[in-house]
Every structure is written in C-alpha cells, then in structure tokens.
PDB file of N, CA and C in Angstrom:
ATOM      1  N   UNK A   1     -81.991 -80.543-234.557  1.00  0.00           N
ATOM      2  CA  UNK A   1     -81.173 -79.956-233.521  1.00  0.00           C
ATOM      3  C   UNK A   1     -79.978 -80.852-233.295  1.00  0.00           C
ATOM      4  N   UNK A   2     -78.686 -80.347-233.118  1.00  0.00           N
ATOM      5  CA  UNK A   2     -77.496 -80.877-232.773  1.00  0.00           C
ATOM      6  C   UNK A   2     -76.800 -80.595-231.342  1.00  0.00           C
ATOM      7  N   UNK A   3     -76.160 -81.283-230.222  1.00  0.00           N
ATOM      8  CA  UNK A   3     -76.241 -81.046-229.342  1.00  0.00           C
ATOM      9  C   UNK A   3     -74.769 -81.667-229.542  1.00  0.00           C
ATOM     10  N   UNK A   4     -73.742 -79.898-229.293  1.00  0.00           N
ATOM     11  CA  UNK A   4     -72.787 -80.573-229.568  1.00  0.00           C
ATOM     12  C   UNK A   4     -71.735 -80.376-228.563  1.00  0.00           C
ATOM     13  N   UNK A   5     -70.025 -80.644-228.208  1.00  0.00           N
ATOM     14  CA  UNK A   5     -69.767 -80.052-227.392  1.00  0.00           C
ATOM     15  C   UNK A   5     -68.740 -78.647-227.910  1.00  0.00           C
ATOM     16  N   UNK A   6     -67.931 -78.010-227.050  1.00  0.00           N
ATOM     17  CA  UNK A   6     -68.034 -76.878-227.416  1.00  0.00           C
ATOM     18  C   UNK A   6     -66.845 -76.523-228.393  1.00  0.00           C
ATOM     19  N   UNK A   7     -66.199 -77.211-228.561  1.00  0.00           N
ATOM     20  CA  UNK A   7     -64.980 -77.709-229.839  1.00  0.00           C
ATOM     21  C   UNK A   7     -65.790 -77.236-231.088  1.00  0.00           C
ATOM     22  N   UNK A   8     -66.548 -78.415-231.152  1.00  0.00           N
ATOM     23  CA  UNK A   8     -67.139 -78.569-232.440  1.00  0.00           C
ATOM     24  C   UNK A   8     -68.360 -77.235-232.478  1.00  0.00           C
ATOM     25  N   UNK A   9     -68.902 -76.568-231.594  1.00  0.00           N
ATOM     26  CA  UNK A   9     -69.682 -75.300-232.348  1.00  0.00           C
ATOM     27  C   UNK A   9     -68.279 -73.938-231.796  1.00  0.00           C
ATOM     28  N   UNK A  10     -67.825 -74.446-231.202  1.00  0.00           N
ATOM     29  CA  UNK A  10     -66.818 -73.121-231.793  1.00  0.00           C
ATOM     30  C   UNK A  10     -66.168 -73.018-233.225  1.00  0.00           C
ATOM     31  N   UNK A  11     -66.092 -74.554-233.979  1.00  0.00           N
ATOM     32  CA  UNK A  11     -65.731 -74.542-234.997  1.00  0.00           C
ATOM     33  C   UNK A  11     -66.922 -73.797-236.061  1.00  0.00           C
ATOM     34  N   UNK A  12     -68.026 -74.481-236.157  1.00  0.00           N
ATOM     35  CA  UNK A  12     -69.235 -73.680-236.567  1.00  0.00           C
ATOM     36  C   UNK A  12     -69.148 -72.353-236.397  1.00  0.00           C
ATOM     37  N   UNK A  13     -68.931 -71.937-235.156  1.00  0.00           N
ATOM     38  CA  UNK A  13     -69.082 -70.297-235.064  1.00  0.00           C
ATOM     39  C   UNK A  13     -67.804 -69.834-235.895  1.00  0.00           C
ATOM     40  N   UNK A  14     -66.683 -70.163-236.249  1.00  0.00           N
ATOM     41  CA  UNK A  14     -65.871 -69.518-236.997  1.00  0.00           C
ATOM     42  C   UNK A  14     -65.644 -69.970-238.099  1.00  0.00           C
ATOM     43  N   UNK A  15     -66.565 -71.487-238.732  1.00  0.00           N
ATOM     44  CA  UNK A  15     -66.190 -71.452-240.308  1.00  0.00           C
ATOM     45  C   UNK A  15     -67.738 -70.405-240.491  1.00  0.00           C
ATOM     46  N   UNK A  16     -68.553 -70.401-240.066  1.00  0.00           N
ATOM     47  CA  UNK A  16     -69.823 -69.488-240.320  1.00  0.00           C
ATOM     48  C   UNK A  16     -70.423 -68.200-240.129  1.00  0.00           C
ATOM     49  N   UNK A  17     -69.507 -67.524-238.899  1.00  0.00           N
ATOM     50  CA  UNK A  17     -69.904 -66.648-238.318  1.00  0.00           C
ATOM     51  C   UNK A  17     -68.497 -65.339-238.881  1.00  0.00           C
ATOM     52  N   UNK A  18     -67.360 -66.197-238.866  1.00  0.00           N
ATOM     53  CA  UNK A  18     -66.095 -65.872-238.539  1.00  0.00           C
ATOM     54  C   UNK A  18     -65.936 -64.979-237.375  1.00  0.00           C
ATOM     55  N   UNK A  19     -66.125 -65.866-235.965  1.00  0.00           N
ATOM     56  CA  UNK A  19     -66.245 -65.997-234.749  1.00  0.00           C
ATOM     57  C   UNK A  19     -65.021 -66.769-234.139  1.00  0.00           C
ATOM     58  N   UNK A  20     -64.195 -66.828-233.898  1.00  0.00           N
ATOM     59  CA  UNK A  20     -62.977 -68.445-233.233  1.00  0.00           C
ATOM     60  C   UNK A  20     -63.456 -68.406-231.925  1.00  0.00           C
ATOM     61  N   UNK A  21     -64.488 -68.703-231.088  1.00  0.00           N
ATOM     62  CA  UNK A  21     -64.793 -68.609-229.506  1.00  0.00           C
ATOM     63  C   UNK A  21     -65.811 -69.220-229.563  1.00  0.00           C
ATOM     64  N   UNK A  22     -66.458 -70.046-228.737  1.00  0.00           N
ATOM     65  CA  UNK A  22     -67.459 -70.741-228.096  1.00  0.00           C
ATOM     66  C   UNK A  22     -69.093 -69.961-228.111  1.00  0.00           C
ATOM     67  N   UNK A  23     -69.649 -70.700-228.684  1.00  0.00           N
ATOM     68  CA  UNK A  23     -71.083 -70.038-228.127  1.00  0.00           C
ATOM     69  C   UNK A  23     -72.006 -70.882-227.965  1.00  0.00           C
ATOM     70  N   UNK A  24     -73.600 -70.034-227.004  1.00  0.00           N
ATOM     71  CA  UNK A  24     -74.287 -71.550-226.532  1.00  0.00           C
ATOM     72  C   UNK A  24     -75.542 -72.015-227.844  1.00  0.00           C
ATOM     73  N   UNK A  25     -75.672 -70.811-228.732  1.00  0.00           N
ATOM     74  CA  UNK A  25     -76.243 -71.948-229.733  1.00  0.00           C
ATOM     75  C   UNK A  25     -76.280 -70.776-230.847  1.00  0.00           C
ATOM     76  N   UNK A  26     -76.169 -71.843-231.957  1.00  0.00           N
ATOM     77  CA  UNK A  26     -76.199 -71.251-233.736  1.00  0.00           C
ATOM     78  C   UNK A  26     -77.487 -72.028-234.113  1.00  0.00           C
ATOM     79  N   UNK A  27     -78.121 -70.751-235.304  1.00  0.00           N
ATOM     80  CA  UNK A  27     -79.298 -71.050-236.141  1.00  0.00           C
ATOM     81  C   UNK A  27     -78.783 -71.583-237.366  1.00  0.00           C
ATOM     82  N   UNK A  28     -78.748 -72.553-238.034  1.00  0.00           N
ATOM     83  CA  UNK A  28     -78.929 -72.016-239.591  1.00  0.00           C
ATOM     84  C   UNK A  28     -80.094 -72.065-240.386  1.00  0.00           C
ATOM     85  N   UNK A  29     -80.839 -71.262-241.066  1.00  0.00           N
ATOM     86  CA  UNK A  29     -81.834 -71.143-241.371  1.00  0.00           C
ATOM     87  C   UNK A  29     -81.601 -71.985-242.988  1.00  0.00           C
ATOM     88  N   UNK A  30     -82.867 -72.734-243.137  1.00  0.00           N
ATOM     89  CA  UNK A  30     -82.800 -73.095-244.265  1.00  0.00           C
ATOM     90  C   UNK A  30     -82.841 -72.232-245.384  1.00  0.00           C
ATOM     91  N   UNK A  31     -83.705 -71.827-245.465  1.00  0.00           N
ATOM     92  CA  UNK A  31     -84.253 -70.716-246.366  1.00  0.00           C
ATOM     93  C   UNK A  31     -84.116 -69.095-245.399  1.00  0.00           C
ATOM     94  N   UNK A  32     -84.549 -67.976-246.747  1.00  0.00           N
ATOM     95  CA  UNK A  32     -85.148 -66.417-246.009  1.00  0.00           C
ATOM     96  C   UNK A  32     -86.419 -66.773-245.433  1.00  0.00           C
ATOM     97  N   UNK A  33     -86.557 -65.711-244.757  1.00  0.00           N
ATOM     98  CA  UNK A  33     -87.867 -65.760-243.871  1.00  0.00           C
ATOM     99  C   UNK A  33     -89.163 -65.671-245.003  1.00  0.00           C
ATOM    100  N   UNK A  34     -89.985 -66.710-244.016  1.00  0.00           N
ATOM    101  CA  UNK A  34     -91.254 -67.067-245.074  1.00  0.00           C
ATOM    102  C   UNK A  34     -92.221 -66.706-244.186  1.00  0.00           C
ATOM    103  N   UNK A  35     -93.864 -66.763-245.082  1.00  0.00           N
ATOM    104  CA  UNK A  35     -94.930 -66.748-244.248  1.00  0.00           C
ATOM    105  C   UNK A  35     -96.218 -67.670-244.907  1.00  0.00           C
ATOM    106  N   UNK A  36     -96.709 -68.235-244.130  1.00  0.00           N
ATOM    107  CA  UNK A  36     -97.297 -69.640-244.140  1.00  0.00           C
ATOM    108  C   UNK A  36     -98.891 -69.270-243.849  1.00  0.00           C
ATOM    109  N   UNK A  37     -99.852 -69.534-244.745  1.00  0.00           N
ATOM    110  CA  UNK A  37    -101.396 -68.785-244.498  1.00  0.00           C
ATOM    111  C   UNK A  37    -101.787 -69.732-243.182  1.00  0.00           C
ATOM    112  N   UNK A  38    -102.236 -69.453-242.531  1.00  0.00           N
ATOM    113  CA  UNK A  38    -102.953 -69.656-241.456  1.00  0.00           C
ATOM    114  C   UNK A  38    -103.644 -71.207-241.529  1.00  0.00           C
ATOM    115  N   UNK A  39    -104.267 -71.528-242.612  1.00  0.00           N
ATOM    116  CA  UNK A  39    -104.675 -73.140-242.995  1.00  0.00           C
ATOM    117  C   UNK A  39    -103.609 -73.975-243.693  1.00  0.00           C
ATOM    118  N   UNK A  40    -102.729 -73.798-243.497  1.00  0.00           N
ATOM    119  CA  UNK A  40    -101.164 -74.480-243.922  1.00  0.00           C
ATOM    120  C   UNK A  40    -101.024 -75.315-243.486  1.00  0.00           C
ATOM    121  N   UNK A  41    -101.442 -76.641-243.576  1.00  0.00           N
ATOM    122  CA  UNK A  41    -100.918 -78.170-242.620  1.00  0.00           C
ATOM    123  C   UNK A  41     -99.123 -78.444-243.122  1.00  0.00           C
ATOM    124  N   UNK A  42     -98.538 -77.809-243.963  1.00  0.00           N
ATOM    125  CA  UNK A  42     -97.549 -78.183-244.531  1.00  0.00           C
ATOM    126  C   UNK A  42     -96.108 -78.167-243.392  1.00  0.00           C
ATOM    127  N   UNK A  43     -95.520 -78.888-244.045  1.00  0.00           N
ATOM    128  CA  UNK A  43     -94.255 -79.692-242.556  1.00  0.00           C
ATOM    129  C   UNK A  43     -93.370 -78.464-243.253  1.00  0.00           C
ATOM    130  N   UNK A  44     -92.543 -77.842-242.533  1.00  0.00           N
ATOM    131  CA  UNK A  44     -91.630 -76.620-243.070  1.00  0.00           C
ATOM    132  C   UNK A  44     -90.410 -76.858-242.478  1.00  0.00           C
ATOM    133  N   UNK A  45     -89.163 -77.257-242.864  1.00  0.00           N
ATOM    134  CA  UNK A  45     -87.863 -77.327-242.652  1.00  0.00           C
ATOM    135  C   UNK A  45     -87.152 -75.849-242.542  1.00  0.00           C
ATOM    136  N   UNK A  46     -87.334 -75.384-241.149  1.00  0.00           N
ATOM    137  CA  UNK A  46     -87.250 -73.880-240.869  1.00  0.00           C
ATOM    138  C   UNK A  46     -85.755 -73.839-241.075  1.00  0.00           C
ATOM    139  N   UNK A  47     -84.858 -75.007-240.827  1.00  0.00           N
ATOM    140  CA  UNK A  47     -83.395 -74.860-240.764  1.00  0.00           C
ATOM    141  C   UNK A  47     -82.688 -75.892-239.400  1.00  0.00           C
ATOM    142  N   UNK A  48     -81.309 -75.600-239.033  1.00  0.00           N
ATOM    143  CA  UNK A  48     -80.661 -76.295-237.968  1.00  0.00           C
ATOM    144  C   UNK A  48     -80.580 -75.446-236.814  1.00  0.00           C
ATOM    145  N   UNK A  49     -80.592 -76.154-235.599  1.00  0.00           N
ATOM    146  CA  UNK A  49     -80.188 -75.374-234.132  1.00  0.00           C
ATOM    147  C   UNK A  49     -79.251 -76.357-233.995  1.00  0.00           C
ATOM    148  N   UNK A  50     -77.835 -75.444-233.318  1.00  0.00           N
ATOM    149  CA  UNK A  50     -76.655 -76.595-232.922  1.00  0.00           C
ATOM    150  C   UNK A  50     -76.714 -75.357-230.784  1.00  0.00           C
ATOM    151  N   UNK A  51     -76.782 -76.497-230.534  1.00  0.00           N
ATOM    152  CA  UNK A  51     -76.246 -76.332-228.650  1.00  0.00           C
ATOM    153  C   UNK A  51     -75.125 -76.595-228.391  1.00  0.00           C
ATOM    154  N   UNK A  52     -74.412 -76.198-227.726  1.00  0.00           N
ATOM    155  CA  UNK A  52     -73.381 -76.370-226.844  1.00  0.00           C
ATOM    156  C   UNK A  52     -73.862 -76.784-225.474  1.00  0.00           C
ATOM    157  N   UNK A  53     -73.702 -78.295-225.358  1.00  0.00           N
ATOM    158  CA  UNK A  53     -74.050 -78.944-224.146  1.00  0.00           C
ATOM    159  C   UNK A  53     -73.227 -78.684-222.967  1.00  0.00           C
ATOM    160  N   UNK A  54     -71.889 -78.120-222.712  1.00  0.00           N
ATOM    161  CA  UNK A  54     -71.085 -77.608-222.055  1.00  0.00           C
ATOM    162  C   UNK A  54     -71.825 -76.491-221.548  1.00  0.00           C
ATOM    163  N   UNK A  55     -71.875 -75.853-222.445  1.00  0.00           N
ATOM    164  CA  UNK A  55     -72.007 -74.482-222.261  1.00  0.00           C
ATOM    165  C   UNK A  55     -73.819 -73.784-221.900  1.00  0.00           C
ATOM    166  N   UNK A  56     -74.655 -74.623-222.339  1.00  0.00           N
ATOM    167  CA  UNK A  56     -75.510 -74.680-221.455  1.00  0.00           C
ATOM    168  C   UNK A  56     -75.724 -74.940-220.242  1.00  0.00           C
ATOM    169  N   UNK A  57     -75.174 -76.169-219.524  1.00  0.00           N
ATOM    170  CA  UNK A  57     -74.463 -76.238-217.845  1.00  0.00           C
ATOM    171  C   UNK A  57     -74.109 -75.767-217.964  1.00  0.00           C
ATOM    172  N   UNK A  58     -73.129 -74.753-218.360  1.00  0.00           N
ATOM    173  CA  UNK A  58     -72.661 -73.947-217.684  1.00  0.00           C
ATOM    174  C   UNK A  58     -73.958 -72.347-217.056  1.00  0.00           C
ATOM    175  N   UNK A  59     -74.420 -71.842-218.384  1.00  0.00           N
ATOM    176  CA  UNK A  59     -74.944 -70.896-218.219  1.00  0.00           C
ATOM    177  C   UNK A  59     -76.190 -71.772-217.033  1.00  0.00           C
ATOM    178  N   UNK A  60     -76.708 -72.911-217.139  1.00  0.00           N
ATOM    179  CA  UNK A  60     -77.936 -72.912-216.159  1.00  0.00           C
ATOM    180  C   UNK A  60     -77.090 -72.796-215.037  1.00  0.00           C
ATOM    181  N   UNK A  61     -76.190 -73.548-214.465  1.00  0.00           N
ATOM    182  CA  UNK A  61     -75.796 -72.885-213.013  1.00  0.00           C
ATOM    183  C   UNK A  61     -75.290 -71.666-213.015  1.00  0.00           C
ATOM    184  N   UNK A  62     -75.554 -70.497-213.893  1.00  0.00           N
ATOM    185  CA  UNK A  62     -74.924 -69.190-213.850  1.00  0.00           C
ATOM    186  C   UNK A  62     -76.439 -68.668-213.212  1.00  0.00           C
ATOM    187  N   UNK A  63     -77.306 -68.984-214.127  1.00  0.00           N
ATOM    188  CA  UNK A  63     -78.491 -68.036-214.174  1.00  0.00           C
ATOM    189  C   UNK A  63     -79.643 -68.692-212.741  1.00  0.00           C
ATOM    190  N   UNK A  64     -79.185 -70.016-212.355  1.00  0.00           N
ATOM    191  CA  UNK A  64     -79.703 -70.825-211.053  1.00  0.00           C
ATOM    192  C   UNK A  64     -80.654 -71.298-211.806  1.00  0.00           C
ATOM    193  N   UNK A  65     -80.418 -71.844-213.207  1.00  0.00           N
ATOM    194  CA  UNK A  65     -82.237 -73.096-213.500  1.00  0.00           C
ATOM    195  C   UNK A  65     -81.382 -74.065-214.038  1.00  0.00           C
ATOM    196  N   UNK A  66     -82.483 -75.103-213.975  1.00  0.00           N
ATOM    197  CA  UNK A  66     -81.952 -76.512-214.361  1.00  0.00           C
ATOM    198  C   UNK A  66     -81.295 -76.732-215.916  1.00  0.00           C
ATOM    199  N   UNK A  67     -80.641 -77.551-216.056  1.00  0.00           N
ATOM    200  CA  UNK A  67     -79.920 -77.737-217.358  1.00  0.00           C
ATOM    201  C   UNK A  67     -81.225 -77.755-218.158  1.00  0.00           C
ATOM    202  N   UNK A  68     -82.209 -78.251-217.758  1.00  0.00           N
ATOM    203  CA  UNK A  68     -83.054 -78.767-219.226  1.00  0.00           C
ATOM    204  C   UNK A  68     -83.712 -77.673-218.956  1.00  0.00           C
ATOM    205  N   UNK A  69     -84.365 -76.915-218.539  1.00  0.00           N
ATOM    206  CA  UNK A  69     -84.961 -75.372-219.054  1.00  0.00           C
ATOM    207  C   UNK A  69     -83.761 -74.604-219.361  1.00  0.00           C
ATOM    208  N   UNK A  70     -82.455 -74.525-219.217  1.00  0.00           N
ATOM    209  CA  UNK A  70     -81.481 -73.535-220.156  1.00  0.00           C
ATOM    210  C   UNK A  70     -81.565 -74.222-221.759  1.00  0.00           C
ATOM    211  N   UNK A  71     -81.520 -75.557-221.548  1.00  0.00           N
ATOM    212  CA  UNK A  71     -81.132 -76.305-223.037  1.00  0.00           C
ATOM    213  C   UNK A  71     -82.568 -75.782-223.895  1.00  0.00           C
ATOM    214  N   UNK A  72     -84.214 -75.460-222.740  1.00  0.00           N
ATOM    215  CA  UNK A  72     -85.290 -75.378-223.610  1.00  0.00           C
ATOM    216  C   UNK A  72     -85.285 -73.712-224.057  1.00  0.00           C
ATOM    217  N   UNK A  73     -84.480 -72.603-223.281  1.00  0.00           N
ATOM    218  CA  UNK A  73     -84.545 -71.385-223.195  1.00  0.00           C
ATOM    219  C   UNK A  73     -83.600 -71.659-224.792  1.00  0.00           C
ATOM    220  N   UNK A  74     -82.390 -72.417-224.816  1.00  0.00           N
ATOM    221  CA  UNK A  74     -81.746 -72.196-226.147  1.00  0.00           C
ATOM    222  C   UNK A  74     -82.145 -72.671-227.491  1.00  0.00           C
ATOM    223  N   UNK A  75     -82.526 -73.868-227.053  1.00  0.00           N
ATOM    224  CA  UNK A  75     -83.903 -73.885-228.613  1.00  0.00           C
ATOM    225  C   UNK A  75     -84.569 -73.016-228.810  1.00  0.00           C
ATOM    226  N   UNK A  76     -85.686 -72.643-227.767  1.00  0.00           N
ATOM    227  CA  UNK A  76     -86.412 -71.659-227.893  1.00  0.00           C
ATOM    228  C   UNK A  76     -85.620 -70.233-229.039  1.00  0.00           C
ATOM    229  N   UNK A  77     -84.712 -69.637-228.276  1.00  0.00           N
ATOM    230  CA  UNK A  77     -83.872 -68.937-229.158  1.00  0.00           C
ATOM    231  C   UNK A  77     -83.040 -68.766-230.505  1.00  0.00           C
ATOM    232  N   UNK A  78     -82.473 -70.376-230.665  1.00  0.00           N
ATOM    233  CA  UNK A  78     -82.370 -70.998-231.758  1.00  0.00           C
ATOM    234  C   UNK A  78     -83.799 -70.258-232.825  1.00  0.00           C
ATOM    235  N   UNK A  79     -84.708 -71.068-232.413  1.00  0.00           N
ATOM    236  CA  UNK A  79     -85.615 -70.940-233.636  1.00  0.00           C
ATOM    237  C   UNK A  79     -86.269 -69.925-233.796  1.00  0.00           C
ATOM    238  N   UNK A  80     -85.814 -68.767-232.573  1.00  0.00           N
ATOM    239  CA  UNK A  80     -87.190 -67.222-232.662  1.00  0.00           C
ATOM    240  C   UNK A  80     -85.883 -67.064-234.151  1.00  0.00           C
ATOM    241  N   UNK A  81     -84.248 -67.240-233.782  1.00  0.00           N
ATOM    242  CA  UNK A  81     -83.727 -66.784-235.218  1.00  0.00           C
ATOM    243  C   UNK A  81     -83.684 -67.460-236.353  1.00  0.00           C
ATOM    244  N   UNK A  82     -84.303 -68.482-236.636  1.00  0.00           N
ATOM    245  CA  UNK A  82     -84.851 -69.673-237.542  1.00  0.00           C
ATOM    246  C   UNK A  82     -86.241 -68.777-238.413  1.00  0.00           C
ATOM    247  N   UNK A  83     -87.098 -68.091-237.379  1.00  0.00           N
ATOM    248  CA  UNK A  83     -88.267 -67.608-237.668  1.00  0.00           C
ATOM    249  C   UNK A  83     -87.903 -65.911-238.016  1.00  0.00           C
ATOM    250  N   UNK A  84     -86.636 -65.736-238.224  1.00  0.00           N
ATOM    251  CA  UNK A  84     -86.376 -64.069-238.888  1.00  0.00           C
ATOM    252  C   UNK A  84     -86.351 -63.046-237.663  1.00  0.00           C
ATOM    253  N   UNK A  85     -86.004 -63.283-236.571  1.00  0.00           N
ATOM    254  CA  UNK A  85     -85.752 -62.458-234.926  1.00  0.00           C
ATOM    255  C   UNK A  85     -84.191 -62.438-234.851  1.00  0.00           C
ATOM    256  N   UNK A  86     -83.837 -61.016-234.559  1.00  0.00           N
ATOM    257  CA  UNK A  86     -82.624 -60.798-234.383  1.00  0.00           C
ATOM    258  C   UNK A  86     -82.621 -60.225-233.186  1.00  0.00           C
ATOM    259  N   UNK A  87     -81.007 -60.303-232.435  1.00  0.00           N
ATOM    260  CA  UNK A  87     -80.833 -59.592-231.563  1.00  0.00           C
ATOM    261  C   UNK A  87     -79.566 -58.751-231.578  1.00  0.00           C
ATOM    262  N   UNK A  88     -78.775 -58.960-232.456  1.00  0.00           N
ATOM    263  CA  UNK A  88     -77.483 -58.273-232.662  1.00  0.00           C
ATOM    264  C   UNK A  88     -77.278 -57.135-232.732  1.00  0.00           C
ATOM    265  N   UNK A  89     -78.145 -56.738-233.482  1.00  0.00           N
ATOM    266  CA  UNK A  89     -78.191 -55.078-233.473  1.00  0.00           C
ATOM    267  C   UNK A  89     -78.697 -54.106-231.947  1.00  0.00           C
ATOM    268  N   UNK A  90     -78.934 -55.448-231.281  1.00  0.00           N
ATOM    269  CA  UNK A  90     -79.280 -54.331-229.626  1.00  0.00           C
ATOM    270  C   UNK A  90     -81.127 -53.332-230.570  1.00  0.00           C
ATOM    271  N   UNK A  91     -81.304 -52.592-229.830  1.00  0.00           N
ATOM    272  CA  UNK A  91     -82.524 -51.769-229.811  1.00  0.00           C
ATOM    273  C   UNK A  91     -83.673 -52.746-229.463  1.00  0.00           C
ATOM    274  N   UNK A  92     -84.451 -52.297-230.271  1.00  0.00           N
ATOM    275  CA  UNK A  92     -85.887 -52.820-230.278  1.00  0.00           C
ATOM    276  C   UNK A  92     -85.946 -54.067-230.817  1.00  0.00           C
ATOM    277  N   UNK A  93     -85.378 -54.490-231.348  1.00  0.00           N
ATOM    278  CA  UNK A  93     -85.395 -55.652-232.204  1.00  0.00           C
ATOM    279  C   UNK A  93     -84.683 -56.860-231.381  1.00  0.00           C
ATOM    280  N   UNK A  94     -83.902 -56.241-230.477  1.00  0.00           N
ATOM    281  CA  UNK A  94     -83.229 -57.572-229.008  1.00  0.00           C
ATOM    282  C   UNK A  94     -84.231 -57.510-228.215  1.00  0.00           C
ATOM    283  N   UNK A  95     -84.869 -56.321-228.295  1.00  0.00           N
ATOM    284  CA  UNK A  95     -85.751 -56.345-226.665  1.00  0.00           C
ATOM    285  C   UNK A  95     -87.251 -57.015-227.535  1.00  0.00           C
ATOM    286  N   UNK A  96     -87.800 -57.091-228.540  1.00  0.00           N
ATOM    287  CA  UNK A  96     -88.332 -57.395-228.805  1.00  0.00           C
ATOM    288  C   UNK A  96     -88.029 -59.162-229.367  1.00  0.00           C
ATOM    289  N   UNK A  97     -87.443 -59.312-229.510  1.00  0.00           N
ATOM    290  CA  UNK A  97     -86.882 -61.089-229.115  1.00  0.00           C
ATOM    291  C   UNK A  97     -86.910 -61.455-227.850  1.00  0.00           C
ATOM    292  N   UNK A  98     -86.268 -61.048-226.816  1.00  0.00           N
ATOM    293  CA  UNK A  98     -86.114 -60.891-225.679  1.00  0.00           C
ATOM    294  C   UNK A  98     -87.316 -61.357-225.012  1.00  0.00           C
ATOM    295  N   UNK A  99     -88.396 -60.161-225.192  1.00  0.00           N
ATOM    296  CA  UNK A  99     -89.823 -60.365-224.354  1.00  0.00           C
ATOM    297  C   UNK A  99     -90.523 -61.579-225.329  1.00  0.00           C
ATOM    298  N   UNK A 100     -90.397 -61.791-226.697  1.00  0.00           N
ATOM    299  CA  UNK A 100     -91.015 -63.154-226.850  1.00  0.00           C
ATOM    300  C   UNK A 100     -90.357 -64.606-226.321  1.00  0.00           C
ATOM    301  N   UNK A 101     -89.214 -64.509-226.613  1.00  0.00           N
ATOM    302  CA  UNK A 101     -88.046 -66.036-225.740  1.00  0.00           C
ATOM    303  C   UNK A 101     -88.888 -66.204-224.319  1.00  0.00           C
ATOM    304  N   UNK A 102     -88.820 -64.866-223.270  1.00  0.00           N
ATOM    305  CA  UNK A 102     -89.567 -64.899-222.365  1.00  0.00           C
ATOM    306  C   UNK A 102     -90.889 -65.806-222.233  1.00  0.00           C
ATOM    307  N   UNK A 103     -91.684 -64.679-222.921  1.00  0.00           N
ATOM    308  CA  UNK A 103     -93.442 -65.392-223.273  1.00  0.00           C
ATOM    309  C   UNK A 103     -93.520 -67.222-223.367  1.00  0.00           C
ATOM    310  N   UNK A 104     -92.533 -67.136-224.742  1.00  0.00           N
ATOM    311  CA  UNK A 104     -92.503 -68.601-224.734  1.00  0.00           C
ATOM    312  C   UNK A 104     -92.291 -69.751-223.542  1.00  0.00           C
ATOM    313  N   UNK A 105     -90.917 -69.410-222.911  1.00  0.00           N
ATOM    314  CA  UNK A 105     -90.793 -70.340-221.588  1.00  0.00           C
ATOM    315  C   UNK A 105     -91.363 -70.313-220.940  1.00  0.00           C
ATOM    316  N   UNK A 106     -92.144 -68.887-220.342  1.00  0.00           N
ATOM    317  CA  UNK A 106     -93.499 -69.041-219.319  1.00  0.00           C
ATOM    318  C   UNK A 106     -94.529 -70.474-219.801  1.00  0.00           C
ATOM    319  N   UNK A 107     -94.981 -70.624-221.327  1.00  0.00           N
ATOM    320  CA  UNK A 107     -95.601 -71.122-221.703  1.00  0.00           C
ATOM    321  C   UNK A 107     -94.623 -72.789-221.426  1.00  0.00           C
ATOM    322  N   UNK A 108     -93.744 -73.024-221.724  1.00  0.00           N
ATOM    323  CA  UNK A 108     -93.132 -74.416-221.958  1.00  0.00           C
ATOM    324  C   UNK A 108     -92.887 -74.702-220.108  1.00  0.00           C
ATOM    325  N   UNK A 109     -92.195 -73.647-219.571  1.00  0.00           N
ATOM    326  CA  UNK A 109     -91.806 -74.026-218.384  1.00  0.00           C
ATOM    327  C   UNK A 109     -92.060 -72.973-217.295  1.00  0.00           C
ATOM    328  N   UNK A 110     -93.385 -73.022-216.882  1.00  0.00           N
ATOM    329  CA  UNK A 110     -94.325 -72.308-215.992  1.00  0.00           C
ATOM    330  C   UNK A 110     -93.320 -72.728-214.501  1.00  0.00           C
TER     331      UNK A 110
END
C-alpha cells in the first residue's frame, strides 16, 4: 500500500486510468483474478493499493468518521478490486461490492 498525496495519485489516475483529477484510492492488480483451494498456505501478491491521504481527511470529515476508519474503509475497497469486484458499471455488481466493503468494516471497525 502507498499512501500518497493527491498530486501524485492524480498523476496515477491519468497515466493509468486516463483520468487528470484526484481520487481517494487506485488498485493495481498484479495478475487476473485467481482462485486459491481452500488448504493454500501460499503468500499471494494480489497487487498495489495507492490512498490519497488528503483526500481521505477529507472524505472522513464528509461522511463524520475518523481518518483511520475512512483510510481502513479505502483499503478495504482497494483490495475487494484487487480480488476481481467492480463497481463502475453501477447495477448489481456496485451494490454487490457495496454490501461486502460494508460487511467487512462492521467486522474491522464494529
């Protein structure tokens, strides 16, 4: 994970995305999406999460939670798209990211 400020992943978002604007976090996935048998002790390099440390303060005083549960809500998100979860296309497939990002922080930050 890279925690950067918002210069440098706006640059990311437009040499990668071809995006020129700020955002609060990019995946890059190492590889396509894989699947790992269930007795797998193996260490898996899913890919990079870059943050925008700006821009996380910013969004936690938008949404009223602390910087470090927005910074854990954006990892969290980072890696549901690390793990093959999209939300771009809107439908079922945001709302179904959506309610797991959820699930997860209940679990990290009850």
């Amino acid at each position: 994970m890279a925690l950067l400020n918002n210069r440098a992943i706006r640059n990311l978002n437009r040499d990668y995305r071809g995006l020129d604007k700020v955002t609060d976090v990019l995946s890059f996935p190492q590889n396509e999406p894989f699947c790992l048998s269930k007795n797998s002790r193996l260490p898996v390099h899913l890919g990079d999460i870059a943050i925008s440390v700006p821009q996380a303060k910013k969004q936690a005083a938008e949404y009223g939670v602390g910087f470090y549960e927005e910074l854990s809500r954006l990892l969290v998100h980072g890696f549901l798209h690390l793990l093959g979860h999209d939300h771009e296309e809107g439908g079922y497939k945001a709302f179904k990211m959506r309610k797991l990002e959820k699930k997860i922080m209940e679990e990290v930050c009850p």
